[in-house]
N, C-alpha and C. Protein backbone atom coordinates (compact mmCIF):
# COMPACT_ATOMS: atom_id res chain seq x y z
N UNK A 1 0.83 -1.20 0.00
CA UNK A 1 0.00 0.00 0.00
C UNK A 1 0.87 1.27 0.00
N UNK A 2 2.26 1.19 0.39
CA UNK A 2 3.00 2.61 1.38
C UNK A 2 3.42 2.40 -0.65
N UNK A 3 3.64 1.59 -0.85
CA UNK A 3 4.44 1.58 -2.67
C UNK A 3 3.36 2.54 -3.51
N UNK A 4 2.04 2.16 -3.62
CA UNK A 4 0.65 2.58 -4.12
C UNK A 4 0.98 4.54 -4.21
N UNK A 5 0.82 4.67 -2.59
CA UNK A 5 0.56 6.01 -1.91
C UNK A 5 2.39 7.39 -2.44
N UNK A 6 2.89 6.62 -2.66
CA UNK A 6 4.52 6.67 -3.35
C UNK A 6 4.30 6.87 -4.73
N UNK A 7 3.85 6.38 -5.51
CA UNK A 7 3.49 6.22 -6.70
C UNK A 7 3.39 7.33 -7.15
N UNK A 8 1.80 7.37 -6.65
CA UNK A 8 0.37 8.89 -6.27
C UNK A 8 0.85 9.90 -6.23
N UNK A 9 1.86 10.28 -5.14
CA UNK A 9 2.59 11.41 -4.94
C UNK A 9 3.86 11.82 -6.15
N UNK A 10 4.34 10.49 -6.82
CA UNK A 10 5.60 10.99 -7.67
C UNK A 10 5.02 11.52 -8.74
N UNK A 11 3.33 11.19 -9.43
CA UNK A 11 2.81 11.22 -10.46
C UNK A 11 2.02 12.83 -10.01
N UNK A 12 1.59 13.43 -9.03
CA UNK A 12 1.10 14.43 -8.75
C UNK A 12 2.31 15.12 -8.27
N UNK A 13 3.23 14.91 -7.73
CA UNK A 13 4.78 15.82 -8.59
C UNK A 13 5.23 16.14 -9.22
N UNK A 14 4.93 15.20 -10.09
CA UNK A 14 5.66 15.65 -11.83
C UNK A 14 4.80 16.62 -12.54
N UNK A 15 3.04 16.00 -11.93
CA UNK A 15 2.17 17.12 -13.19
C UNK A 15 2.28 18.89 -12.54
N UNK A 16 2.43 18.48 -10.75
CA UNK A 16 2.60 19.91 -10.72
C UNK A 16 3.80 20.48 -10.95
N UNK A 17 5.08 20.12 -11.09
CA UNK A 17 6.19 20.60 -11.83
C UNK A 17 6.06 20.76 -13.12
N UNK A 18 5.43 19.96 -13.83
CA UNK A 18 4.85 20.12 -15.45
C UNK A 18 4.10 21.53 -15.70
N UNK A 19 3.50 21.12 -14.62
CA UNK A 19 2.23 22.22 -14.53
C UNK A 19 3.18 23.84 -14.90
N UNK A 20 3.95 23.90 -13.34
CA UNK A 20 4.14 25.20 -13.23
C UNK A 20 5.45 25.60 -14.55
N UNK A 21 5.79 24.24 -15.30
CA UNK A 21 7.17 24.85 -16.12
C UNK A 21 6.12 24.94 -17.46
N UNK A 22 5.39 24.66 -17.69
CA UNK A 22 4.16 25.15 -19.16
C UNK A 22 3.82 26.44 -18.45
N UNK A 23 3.19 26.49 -17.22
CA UNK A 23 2.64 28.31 -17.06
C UNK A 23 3.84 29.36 -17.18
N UNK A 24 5.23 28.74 -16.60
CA UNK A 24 6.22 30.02 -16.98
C UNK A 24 6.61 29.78 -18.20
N UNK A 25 6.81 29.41 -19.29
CA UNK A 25 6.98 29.78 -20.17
C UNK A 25 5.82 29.87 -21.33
N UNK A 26 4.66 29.69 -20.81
CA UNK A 26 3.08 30.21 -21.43
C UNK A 26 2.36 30.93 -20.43
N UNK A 27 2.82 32.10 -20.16
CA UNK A 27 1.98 32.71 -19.15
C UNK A 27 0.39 33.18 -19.70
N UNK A 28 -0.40 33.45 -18.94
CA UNK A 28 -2.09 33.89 -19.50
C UNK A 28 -1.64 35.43 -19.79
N UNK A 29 -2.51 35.27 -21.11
CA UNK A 29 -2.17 37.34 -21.14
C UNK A 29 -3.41 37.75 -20.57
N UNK A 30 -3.11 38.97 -19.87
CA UNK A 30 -4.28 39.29 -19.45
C UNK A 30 -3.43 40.76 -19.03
N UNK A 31 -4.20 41.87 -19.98
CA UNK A 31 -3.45 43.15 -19.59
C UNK A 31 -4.59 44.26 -19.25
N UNK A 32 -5.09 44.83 -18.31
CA UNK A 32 -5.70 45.73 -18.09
C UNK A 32 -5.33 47.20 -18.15
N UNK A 33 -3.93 47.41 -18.72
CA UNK A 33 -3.55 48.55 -18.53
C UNK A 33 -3.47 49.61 -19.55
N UNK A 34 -3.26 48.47 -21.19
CA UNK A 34 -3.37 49.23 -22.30
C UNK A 34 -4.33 48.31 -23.16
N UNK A 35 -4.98 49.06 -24.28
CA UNK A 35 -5.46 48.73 -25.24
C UNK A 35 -5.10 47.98 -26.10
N UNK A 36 -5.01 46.86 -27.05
CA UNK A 36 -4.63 46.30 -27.63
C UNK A 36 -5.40 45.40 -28.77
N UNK A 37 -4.66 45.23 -29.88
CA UNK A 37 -5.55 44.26 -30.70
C UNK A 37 -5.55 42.91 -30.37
N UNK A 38 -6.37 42.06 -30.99
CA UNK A 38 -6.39 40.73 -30.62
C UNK A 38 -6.38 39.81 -31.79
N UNK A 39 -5.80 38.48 -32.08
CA UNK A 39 -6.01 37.73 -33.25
C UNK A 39 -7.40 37.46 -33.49
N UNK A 40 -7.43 36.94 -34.72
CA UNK A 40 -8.79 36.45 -35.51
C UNK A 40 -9.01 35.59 -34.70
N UNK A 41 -10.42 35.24 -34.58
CA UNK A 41 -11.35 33.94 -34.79
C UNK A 41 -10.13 32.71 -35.12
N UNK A 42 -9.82 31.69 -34.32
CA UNK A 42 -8.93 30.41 -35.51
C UNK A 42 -9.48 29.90 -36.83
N UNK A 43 -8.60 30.08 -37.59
CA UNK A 43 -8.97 29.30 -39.07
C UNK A 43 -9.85 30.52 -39.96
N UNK A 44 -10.66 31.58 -39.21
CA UNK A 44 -10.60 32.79 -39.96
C UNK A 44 -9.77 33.59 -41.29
N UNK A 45 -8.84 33.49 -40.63
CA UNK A 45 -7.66 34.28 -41.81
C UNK A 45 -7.61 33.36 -42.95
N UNK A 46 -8.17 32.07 -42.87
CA UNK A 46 -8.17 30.93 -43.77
C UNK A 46 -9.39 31.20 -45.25
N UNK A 47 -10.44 32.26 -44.46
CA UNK A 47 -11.48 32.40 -45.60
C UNK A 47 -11.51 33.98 -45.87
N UNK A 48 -11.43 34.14 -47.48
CA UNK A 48 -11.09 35.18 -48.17
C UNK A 48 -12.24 36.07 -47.79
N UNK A 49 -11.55 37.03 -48.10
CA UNK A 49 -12.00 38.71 -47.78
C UNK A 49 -12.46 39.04 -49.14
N UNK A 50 -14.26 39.59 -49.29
CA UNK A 50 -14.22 39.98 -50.60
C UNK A 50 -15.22 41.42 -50.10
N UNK A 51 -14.94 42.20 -51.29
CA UNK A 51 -15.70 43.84 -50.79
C UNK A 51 -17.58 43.49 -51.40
N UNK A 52 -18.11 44.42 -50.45
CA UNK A 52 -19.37 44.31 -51.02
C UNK A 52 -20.22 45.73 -50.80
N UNK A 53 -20.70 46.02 -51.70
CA UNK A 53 -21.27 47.38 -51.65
C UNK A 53 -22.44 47.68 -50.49
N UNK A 54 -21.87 48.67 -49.92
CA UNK A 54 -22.58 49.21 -48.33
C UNK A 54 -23.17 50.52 -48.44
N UNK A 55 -23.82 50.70 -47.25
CA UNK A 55 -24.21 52.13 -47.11
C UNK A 55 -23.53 53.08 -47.25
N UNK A 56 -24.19 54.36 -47.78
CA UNK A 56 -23.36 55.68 -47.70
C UNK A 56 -23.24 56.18 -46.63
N UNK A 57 -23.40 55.98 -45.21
CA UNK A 57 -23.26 56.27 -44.42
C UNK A 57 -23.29 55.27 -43.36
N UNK A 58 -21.85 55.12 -42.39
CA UNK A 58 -22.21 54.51 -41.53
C UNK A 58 -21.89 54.73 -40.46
N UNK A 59 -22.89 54.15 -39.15
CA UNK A 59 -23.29 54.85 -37.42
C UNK A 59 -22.44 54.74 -36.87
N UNK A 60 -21.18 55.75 -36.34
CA UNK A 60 -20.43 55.26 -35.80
C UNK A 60 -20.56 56.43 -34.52
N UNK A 61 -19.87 55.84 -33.05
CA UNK A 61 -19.73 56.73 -31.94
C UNK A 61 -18.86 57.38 -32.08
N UNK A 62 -19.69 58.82 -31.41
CA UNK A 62 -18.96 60.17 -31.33
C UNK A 62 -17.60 60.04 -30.72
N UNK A 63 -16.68 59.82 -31.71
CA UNK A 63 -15.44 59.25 -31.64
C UNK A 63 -14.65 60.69 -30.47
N UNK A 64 -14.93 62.07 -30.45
CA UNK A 64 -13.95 62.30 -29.25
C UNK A 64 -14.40 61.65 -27.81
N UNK A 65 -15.88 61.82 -27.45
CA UNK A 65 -16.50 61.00 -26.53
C UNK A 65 -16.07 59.80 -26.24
N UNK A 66 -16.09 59.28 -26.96
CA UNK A 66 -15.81 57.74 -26.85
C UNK A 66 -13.98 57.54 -26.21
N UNK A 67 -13.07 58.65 -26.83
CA UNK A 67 -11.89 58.30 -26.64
C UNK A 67 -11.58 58.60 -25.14
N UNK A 68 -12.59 59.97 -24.85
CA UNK A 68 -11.54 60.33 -23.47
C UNK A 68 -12.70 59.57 -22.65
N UNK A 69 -14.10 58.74 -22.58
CA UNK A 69 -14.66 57.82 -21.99
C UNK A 69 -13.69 56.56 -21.54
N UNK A 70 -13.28 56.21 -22.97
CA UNK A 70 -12.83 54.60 -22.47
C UNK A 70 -10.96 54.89 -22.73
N UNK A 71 -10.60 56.03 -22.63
CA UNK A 71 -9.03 56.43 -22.21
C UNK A 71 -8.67 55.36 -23.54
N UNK A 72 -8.80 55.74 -25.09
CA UNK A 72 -8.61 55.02 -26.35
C UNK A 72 -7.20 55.31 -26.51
N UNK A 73 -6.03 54.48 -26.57
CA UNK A 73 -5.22 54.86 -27.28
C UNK A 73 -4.81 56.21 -28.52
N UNK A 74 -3.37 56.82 -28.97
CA UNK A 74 -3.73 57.76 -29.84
C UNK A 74 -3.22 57.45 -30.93
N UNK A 75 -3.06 56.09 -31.51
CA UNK A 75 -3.32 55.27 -32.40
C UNK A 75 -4.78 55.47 -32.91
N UNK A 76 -5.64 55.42 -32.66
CA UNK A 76 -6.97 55.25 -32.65
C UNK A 76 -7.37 56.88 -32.59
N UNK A 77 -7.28 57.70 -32.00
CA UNK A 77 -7.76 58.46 -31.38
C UNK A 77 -7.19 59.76 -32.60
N UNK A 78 -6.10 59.18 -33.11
CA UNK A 78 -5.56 60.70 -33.93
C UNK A 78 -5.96 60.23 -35.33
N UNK A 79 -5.69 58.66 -35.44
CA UNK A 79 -6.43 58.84 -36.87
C UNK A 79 -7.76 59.25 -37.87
N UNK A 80 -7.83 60.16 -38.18
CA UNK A 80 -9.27 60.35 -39.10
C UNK A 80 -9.84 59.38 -39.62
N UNK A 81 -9.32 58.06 -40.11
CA UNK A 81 -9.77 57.24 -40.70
C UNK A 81 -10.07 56.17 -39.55
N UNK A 82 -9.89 55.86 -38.99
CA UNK A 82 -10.40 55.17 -37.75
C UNK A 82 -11.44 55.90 -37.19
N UNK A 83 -12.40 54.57 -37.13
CA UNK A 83 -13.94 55.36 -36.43
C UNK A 83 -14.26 53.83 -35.64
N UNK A 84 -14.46 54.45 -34.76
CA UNK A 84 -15.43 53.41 -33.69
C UNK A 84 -17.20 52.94 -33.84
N UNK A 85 -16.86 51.93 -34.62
CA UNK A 85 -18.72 51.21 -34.86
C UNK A 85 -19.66 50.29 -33.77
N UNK A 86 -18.72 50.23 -32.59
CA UNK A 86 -19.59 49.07 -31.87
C UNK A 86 -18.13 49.28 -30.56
N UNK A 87 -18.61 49.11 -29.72
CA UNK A 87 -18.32 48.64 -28.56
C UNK A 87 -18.60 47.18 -27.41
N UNK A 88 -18.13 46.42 -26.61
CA UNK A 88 -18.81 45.42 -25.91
C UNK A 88 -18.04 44.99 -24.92
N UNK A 89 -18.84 44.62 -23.63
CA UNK A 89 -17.97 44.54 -22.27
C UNK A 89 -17.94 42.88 -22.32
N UNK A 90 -17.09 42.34 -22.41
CA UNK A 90 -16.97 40.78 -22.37
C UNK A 90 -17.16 40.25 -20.89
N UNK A 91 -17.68 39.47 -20.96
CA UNK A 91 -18.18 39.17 -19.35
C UNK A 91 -16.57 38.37 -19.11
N UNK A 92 -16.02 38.41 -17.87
CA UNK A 92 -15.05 37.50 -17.45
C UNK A 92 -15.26 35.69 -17.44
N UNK A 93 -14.30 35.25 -17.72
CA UNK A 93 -14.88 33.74 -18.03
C UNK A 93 -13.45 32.96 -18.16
N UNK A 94 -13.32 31.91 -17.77
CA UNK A 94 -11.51 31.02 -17.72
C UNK A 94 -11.55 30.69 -18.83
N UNK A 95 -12.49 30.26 -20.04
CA UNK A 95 -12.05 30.23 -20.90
C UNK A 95 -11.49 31.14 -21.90
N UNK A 96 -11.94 30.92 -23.64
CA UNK A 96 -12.05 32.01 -24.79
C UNK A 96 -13.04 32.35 -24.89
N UNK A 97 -13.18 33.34 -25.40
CA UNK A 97 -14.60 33.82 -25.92
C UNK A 97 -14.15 34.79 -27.89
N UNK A 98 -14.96 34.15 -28.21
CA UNK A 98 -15.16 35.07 -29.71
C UNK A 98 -16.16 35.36 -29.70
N UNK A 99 -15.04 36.94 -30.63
CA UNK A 99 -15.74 38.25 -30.50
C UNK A 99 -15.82 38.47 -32.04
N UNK A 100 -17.09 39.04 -32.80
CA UNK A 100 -17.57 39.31 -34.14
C UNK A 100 -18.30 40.17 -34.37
N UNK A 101 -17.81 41.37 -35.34
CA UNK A 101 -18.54 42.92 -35.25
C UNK A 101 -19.18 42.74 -36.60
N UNK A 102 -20.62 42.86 -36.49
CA UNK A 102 -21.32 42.81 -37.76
C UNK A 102 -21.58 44.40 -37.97
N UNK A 103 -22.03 44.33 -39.14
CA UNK A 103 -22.42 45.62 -39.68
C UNK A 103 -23.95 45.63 -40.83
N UNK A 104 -25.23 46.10 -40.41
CA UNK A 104 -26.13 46.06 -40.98
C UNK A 104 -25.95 46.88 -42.32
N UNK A 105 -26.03 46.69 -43.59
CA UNK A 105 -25.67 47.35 -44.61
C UNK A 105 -26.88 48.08 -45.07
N UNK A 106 -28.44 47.87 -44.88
CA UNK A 106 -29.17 48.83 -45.30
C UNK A 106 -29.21 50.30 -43.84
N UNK A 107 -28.80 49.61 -42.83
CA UNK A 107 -29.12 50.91 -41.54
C UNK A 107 -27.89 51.69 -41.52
N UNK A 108 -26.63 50.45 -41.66
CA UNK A 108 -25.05 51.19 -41.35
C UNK A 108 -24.64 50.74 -39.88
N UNK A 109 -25.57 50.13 -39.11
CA UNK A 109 -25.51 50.34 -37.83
C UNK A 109 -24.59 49.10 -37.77
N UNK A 110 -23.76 48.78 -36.55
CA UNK A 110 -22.94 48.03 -36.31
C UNK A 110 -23.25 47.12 -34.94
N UNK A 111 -23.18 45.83 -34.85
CA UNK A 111 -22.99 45.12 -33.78
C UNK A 111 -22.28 44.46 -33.35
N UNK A 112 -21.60 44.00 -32.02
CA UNK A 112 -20.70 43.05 -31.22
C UNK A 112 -21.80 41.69 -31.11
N UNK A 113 -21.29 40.37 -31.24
CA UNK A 113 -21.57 39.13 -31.29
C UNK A 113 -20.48 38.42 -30.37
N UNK A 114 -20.66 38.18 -29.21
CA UNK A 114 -19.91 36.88 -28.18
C UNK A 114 -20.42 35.85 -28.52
N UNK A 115 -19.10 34.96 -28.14
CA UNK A 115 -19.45 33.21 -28.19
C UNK A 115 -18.29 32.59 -26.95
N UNK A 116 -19.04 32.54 -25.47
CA UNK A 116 -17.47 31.82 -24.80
C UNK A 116 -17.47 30.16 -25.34
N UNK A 117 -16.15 29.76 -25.53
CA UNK A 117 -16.26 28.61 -26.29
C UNK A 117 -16.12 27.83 -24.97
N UNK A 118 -16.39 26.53 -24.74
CA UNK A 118 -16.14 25.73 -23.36
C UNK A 118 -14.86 25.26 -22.81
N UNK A 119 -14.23 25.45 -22.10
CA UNK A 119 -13.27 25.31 -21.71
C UNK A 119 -12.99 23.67 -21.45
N UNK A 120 -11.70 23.03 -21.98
CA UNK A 120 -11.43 21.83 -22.26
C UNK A 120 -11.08 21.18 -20.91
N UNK A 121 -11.81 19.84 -20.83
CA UNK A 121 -11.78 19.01 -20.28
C UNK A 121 -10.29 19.02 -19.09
N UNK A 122 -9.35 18.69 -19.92
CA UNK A 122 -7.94 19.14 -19.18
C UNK A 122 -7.39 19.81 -19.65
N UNK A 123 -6.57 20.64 -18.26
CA UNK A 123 -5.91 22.10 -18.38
C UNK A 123 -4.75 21.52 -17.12
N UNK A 124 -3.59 22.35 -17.49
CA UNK A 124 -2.63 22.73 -16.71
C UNK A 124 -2.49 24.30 -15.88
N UNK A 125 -3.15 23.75 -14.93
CA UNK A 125 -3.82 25.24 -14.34
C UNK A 125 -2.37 25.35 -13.49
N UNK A 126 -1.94 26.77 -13.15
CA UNK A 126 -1.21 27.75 -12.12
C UNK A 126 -2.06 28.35 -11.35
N UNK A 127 -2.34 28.54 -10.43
CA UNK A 127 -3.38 29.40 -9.41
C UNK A 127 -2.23 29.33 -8.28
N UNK A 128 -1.76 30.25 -7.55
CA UNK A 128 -1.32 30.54 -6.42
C UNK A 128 -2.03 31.72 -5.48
N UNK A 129 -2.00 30.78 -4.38
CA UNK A 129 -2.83 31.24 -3.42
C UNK A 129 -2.51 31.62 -2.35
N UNK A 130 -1.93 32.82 -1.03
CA UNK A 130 -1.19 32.64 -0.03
C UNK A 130 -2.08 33.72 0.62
N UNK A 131 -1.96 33.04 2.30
CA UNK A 131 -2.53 33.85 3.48
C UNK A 131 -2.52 33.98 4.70
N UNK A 132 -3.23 34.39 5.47
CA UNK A 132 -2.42 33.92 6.91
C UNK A 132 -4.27 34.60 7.61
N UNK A 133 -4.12 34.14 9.06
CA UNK A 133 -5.09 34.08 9.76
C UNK A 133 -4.47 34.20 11.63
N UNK A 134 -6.24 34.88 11.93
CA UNK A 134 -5.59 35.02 13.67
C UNK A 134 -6.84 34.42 14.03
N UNK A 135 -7.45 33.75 15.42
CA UNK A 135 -7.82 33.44 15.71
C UNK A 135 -8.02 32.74 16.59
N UNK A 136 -8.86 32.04 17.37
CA UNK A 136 -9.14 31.25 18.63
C UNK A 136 -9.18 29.70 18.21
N UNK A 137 -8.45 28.81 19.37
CA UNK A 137 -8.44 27.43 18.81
C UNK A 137 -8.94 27.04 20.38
N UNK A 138 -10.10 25.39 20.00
CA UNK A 138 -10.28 25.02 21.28
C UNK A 138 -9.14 24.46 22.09
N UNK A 139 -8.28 24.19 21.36
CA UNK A 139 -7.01 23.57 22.28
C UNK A 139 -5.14 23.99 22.29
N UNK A 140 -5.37 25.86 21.59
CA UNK A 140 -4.29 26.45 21.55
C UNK A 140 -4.79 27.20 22.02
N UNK A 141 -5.69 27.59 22.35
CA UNK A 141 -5.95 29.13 22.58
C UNK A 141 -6.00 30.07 21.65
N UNK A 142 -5.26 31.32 21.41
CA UNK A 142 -5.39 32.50 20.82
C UNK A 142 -4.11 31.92 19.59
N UNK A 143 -4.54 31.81 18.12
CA UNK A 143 -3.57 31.28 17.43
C UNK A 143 -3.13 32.29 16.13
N UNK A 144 -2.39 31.82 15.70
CA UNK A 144 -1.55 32.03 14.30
C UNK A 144 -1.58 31.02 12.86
N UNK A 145 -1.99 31.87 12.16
CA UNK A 145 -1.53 30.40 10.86
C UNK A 145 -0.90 30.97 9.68
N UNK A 146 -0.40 30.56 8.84
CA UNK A 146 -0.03 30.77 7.28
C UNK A 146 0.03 29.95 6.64
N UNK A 147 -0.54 29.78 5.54
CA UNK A 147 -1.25 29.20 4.85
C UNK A 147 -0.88 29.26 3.18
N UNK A 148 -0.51 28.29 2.14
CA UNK A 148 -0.43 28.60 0.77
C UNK A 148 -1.05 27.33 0.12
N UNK A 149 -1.49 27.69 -1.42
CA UNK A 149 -2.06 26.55 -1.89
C UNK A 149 -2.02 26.73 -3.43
N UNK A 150 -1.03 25.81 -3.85
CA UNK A 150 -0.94 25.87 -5.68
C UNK A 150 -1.77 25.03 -5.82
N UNK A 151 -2.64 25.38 -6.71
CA UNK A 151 -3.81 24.63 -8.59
C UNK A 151 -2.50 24.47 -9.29
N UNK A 152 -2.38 23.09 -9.46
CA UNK A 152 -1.59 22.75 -10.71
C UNK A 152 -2.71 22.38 -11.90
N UNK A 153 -3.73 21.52 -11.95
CA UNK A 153 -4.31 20.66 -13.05
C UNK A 153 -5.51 20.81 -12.47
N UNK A 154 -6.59 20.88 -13.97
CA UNK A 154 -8.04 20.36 -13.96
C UNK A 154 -8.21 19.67 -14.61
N UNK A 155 -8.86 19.04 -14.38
CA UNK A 155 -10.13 17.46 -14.57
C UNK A 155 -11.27 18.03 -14.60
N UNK A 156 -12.21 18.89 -15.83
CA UNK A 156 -13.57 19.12 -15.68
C UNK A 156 -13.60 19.76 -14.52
N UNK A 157 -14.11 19.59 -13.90
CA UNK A 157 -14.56 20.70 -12.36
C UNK A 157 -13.41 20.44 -11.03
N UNK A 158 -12.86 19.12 -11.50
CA UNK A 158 -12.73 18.97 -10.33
C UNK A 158 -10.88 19.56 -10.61
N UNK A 159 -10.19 20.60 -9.29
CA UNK A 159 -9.06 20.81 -9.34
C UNK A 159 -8.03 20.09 -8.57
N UNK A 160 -6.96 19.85 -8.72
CA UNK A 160 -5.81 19.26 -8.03
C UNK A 160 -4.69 19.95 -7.20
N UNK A 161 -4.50 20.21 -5.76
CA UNK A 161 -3.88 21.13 -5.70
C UNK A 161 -2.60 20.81 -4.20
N UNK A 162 -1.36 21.47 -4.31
CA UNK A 162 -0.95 21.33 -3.23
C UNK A 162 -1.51 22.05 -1.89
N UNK A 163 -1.52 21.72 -0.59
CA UNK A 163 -1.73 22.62 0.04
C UNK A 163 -0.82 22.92 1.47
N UNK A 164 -0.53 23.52 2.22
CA UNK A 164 0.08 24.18 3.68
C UNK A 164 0.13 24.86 4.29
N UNK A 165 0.12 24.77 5.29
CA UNK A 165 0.03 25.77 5.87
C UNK A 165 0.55 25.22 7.50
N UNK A 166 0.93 26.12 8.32
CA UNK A 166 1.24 26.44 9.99
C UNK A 166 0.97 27.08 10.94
N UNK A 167 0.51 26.41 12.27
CA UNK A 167 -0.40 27.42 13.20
C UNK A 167 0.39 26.92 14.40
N UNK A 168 0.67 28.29 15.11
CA UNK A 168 1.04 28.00 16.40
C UNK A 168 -0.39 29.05 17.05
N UNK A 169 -0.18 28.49 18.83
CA UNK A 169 -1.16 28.64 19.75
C UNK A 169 -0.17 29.45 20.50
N UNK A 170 -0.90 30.01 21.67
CA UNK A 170 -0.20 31.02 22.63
C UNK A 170 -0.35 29.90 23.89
N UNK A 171 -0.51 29.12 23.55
CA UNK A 171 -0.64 28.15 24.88
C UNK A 171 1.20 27.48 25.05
N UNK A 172 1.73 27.72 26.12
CA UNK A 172 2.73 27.18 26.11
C UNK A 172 3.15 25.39 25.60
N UNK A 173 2.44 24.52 26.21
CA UNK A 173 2.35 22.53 26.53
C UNK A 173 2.00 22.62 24.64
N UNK A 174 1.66 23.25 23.99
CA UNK A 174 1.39 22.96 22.57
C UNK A 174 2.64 23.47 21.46
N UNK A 175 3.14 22.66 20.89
CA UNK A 175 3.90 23.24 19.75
C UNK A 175 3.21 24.10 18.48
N UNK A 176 3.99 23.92 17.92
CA UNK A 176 3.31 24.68 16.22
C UNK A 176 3.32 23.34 15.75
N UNK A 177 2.04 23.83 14.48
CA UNK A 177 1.84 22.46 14.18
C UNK A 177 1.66 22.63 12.30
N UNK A 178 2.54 22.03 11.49
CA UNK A 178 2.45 22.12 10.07
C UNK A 178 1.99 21.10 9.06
N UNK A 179 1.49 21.10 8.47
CA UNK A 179 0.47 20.57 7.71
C UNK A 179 1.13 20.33 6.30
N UNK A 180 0.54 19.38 5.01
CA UNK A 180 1.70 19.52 4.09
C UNK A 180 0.15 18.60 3.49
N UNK A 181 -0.73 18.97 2.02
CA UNK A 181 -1.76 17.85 1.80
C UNK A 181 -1.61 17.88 0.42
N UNK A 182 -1.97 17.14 -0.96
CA UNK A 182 -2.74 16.96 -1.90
C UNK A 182 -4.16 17.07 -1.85
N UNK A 183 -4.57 18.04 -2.72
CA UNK A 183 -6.41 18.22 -2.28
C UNK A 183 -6.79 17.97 -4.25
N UNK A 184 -8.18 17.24 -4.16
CA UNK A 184 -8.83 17.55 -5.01
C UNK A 184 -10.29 18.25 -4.45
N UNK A 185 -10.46 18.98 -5.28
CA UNK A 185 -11.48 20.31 -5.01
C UNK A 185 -12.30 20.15 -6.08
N UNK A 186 -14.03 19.91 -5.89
CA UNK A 186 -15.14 20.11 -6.53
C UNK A 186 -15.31 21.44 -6.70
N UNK A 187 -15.13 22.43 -8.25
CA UNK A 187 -15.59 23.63 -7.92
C UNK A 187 -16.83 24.05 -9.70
N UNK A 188 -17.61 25.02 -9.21
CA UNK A 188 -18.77 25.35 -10.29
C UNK A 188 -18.71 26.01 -10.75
């Protein structure tokens, strides 16, 4: 059994070392600070671009409004030929989501189209987690803890994760006491 439980642990070592050497050298982009473009749709760039005759006029937002509203780059903001047709707040979500700006050709008017696509079965998740706590224990008394917990991997809902943490008591007859677990976690 102690061979079994040995095993378990060398194989949930490796994926979370796997884990964390794919997240540093594929980190998540995620930039809130500047504006930026984003790639196509996948396999998009694959189907040809052809022109088709449109309105003489089309609805676009009162482009100085719009710039010093949503703080637009001046890429965007100085060119005359750049006009803003549609706007859309993407809801937050762990997966992708595609994004598709239509344009009505008898009104001119323009729309945003989301699609979050489902997020795959297995992932090599990074999540780091660290904290600490004060509080009352029935058999330390007045205590201390600190606490950390890496997400290496998901399985569908369910996550895999290291966890630890250490609490000492103000009670003298009690030591500190440290903790060291593998958790899988049901989450929705």
């Amino acid at each position: 059994m102690k061979r079994y439980i040995l095993y378990a642990f060398i194989i949930l070592g490796s994926t979370a070392i796997s884990g964390a050497i794919w997240q540093w050298y594929h980190p998540k982009t995620v930039n809130t600070h500047t504006w930026f473009t984003v790639k196509e749709v996948k396999h998009v760039d694959k189907i040809r671009r052809v022109m088709v005759p449109g309105p003489k006029e089309v609805q676009v937002i009162e482009k100085e409004k719009i710039v010093k509203e949503l703080i637009l780059p001046a890429w965007i903001a100085n060119d005359p030929n750049k006009q803003i047709i549609a706007t859309a707040e993407v809801p937050a979500y762990k997966g992708k989501t595609d994004v598709v700006a239509s344009l009505d050709l008898t009104s001119g008017k323009s729309d945003m189209l989301i699609k979050q696509k489902p997020i795959p079965f297995f992932s090599l998740d990074s999540e780091l987690a660290i904290g600490a706590g004060y509080g009352i224990s029935s058999d330390k008394g007045q205590m201390v803890e600190v606490h950390g917990r890496y997400t290496f991997l998901r399985l569908g809902n369910v996550y895999i994760q290291g966890y630890g943490e250490v609490a000492a008591g103000t009670r003298a007859d009690k030591q500190p006491e440290a903790r060291a677990l593998i958790q899988a976690e049901y989450r929705r």
